[in-house]
Protein backbone atom coordinates (compact mmCIF):
# COMPACT_ATOMS: atom_id res chain seq x y z
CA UNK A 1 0.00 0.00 0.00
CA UNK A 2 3.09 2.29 0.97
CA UNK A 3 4.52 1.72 -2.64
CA UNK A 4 1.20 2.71 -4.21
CA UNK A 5 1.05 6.20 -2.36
CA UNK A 6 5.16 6.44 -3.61
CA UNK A 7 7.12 5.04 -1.04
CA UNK A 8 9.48 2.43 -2.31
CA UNK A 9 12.72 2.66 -0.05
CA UNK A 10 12.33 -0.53 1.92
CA UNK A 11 13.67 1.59 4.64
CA UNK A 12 11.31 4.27 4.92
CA UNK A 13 8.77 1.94 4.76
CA UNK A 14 10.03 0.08 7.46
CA UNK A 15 10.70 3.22 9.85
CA UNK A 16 6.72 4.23 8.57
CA UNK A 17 5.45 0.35 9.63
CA UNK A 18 7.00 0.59 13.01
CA UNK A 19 5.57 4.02 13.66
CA UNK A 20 2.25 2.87 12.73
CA UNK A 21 2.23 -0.49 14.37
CA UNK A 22 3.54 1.51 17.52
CA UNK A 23 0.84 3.79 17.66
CA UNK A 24 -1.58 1.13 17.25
CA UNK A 25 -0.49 -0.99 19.81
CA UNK A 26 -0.53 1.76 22.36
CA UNK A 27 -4.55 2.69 21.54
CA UNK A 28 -5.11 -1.17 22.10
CA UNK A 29 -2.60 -1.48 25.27
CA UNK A 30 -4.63 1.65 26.79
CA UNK A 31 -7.93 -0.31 26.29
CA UNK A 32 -6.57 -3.50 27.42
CA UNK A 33 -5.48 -1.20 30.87
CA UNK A 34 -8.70 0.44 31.24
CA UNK A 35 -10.16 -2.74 31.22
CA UNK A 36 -8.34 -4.32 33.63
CA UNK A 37 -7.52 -7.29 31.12
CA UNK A 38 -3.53 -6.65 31.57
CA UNK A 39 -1.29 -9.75 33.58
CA UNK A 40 1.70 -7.51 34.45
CA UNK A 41 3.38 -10.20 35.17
CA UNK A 42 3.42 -11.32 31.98
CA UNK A 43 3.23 -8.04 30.20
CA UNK A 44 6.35 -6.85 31.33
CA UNK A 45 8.10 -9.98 29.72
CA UNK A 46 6.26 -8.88 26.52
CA UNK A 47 7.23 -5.34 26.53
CA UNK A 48 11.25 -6.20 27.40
CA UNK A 49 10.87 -8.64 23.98
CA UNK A 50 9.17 -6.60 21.93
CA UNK A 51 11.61 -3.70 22.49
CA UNK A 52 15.00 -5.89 22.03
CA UNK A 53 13.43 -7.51 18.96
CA UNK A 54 12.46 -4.52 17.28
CA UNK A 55 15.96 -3.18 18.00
CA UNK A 56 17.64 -5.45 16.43
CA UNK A 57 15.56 -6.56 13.92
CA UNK A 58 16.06 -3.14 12.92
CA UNK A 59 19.85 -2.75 13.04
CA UNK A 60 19.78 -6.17 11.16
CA UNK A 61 17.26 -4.64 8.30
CA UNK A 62 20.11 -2.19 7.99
CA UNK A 63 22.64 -4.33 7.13
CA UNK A 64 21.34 -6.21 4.43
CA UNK A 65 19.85 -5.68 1.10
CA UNK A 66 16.66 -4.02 0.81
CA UNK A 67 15.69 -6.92 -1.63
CA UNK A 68 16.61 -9.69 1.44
CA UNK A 69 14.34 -7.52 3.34
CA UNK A 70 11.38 -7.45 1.29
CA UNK A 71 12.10 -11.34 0.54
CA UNK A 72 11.97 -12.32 3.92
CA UNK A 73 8.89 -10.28 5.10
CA UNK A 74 7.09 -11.90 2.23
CA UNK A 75 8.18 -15.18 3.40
CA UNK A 76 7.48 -14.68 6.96
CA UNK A 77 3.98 -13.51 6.12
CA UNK A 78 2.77 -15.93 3.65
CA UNK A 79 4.01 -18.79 6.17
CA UNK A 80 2.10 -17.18 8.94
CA UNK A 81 -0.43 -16.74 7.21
CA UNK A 82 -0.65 -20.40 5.81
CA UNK A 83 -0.46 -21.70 9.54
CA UNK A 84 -2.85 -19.78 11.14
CA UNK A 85 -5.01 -20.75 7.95
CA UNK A 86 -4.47 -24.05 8.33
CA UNK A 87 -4.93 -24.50 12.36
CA UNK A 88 -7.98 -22.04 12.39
CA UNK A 89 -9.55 -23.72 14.97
């Protein structure tokens, strides 16, 4: 979709996907906490993950070729998309 409105530097894209999917999950993480549907415990873990795999799944996105990149988030997403497809129960 990013391509169609002109974007095509895999790593603009990428900085534009993070900033998006960051801002999402803070409107949902607010919900969940007004709720009262957050396990801390549990949440905490989460958060330390997220942060360390975003960090360096970013420095790695850096270091290789923007067509490895674009490969491999293909690849991962039609093979998560086939599981969950498959197991949909």
């Amino acid at each position: 979709m990013f391509q169609i409105m002109g974007l095509t530097y895999i790593h603009q894209l990428n900085i534009l996907k993070t900033l998006l999917t960051g801002a999402i999950n803070a409107v949902t993480t607010l919900i969940f906490i007004f709720f009262g549907k957050v396990l801390w415990s549990l949440a905490l873990v989460m958060v330390c993950g997220a942060i360390l795999g975003d960090y360096v799944g970013a420095r790695l996105a850096l270091k290789v070729s923007p067509n490895i990149v674009r490969t491999m988030g293909s690849c991962i997403g039609f093979s998560m998309t086939a599981y969950f497809f498959h197991h949909h129960t």
